[in-house]
Protein backbone atom coordinates (compact mmCIF):
# COMPACT_ATOMS: atom_id res chain seq x y z
CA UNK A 1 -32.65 -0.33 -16.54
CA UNK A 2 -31.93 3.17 -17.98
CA UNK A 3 -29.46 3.72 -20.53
CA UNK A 4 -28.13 6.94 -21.55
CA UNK A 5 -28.83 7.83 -24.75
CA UNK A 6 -28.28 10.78 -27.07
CA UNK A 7 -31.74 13.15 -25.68
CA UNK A 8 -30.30 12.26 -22.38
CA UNK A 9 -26.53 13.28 -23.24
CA UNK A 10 -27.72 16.53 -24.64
CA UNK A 11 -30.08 17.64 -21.47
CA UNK A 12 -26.64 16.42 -19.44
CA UNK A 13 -24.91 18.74 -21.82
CA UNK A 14 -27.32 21.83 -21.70
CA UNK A 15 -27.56 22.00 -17.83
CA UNK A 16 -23.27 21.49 -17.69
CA UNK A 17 -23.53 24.94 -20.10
CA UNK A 18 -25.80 26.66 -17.75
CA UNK A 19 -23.76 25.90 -14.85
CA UNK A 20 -20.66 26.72 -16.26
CA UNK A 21 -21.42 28.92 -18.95
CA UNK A 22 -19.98 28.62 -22.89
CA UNK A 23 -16.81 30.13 -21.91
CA UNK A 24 -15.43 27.48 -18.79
CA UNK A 25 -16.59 24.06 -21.54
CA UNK A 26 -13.17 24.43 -23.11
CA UNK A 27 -11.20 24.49 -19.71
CA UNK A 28 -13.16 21.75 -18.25
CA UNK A 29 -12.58 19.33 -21.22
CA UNK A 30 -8.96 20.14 -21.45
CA UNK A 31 -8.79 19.30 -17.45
CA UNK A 32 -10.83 16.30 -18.07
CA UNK A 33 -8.22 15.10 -20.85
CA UNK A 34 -5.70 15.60 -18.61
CA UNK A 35 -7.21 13.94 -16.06
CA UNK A 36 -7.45 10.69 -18.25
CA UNK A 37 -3.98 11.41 -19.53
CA UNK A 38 -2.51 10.88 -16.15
CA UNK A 39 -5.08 7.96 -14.79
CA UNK A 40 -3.30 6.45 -18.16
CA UNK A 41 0.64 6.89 -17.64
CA UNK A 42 -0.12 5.85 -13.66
CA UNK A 43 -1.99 2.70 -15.02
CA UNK A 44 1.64 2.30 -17.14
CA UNK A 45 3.80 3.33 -14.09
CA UNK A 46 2.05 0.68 -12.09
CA UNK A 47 2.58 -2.19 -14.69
CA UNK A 48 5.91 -1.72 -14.84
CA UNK A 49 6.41 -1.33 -11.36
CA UNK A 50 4.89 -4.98 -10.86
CA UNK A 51 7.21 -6.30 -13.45
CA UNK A 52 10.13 -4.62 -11.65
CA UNK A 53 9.07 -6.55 -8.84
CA UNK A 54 8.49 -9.94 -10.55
CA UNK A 55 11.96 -9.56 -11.74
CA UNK A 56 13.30 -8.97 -8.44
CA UNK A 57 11.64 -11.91 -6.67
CA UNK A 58 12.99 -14.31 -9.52
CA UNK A 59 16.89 -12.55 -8.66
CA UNK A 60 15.50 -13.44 -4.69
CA UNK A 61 14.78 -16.83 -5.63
CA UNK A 62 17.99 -17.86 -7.81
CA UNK A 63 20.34 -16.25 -4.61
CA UNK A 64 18.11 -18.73 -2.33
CA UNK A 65 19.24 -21.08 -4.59
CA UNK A 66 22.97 -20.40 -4.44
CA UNK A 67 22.69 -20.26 -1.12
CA UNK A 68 21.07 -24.05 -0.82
CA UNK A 69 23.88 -24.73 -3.07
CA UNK A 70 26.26 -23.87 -1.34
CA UNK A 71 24.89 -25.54 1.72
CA UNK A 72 26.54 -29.18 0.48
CA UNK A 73 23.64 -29.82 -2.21
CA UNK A 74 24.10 -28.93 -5.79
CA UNK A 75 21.69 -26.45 -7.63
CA UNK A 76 21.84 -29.47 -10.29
CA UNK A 77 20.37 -31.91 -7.71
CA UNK A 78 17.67 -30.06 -6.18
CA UNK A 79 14.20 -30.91 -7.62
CA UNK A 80 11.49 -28.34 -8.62
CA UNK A 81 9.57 -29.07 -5.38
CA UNK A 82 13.25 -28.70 -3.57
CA UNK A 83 13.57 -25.14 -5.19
CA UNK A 84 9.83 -23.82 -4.04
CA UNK A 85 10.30 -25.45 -0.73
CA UNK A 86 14.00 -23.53 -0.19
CA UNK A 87 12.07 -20.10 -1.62
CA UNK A 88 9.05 -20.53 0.94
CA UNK A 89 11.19 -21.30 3.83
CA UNK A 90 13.18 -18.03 3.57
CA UNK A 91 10.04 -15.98 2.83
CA UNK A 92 8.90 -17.61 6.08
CA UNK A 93 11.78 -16.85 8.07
CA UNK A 94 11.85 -13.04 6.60
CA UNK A 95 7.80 -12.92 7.48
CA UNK A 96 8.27 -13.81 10.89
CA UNK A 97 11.39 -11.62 11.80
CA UNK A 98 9.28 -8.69 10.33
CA UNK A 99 6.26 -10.09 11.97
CA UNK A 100 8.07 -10.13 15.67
CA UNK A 101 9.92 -6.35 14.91
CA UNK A 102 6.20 -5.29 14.48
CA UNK A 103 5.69 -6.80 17.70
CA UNK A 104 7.95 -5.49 19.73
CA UNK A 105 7.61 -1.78 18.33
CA UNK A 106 3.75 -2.68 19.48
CA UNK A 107 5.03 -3.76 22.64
CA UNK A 108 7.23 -0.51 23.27
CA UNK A 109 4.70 1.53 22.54
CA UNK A 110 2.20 0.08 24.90
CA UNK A 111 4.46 0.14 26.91
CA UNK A 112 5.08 4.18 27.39
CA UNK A 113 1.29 4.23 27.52
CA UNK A 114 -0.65 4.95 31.01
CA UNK A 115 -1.23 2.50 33.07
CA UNK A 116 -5.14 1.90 33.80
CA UNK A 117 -6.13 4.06 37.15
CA UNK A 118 -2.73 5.86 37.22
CA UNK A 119 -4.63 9.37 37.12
CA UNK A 120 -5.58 10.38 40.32
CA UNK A 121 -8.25 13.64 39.94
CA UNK A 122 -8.11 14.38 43.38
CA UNK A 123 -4.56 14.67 43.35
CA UNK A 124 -4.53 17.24 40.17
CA UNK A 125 -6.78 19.05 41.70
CA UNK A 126 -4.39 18.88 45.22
CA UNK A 127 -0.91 20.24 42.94
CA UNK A 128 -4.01 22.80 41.46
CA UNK A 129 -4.66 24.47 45.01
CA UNK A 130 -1.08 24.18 45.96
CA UNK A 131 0.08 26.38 42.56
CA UNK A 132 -2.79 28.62 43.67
């Protein structure tokens, strides 16, 4: 395999300072920080923005729990196995009920759709003449 080295790095450098000239280097570098600068705070944004959601799923899962609770069993008395089963169910139930509005909005939109063989040429062309 080929590794790039320093004689390779410099002809990559010369023919970049043909191209671009002496003058555009500085600009392009400062871009290319820039660049990286952003790619970096997004990377950030994006980490945070998962913990954010790891937090809310864990406030989801203790008001599934309250909820069981208050359904006759105590949080006290529910077993670890209890807890997941209670959290799965209702991501279940809010899966499906997202998974059947996707369905009907499908089914709606078929729906207002052509039917197969419902364009008649012969008749265009008919209206066509008549217009004429």
């Amino acid at each position: 395999m080929m590794g790039i080295g320093f004689p390779e790095l410099m002809v990559i450098l010369i023919i970049i300072m043909i191209i671009f000239g002496a003058g555009k280097l500085p600009e392009i570098g400062s871009a290319f920080g820039r660049s990286i600068k952003n790619f970096k705070t997004s990377m950030k944004d994006a980490q945070e923005e998962d913990e954010a959601s790891e937090v809310e799923e864990g406030e989801q899962a203790a008001q599934v729990e309250e909820g069981k609770a208050e359904e006759g069993k105590a949080e006290e008395d529910m077993t670890e196995e209890e807890k997941e089963a209670a959290i799965r169910k209702k991501a279940q139930e809010e899966g499906e009920a997202k998974d059947k509005a996707m369905k009907d909005e499908a089914d709606i939109f078929t729906a207002s759709l052509p039917r197969k063989g419902s364009y008649d040429y012969s008749k265009d062309q008919e209206k066509a003449k008549e217009k004429s």
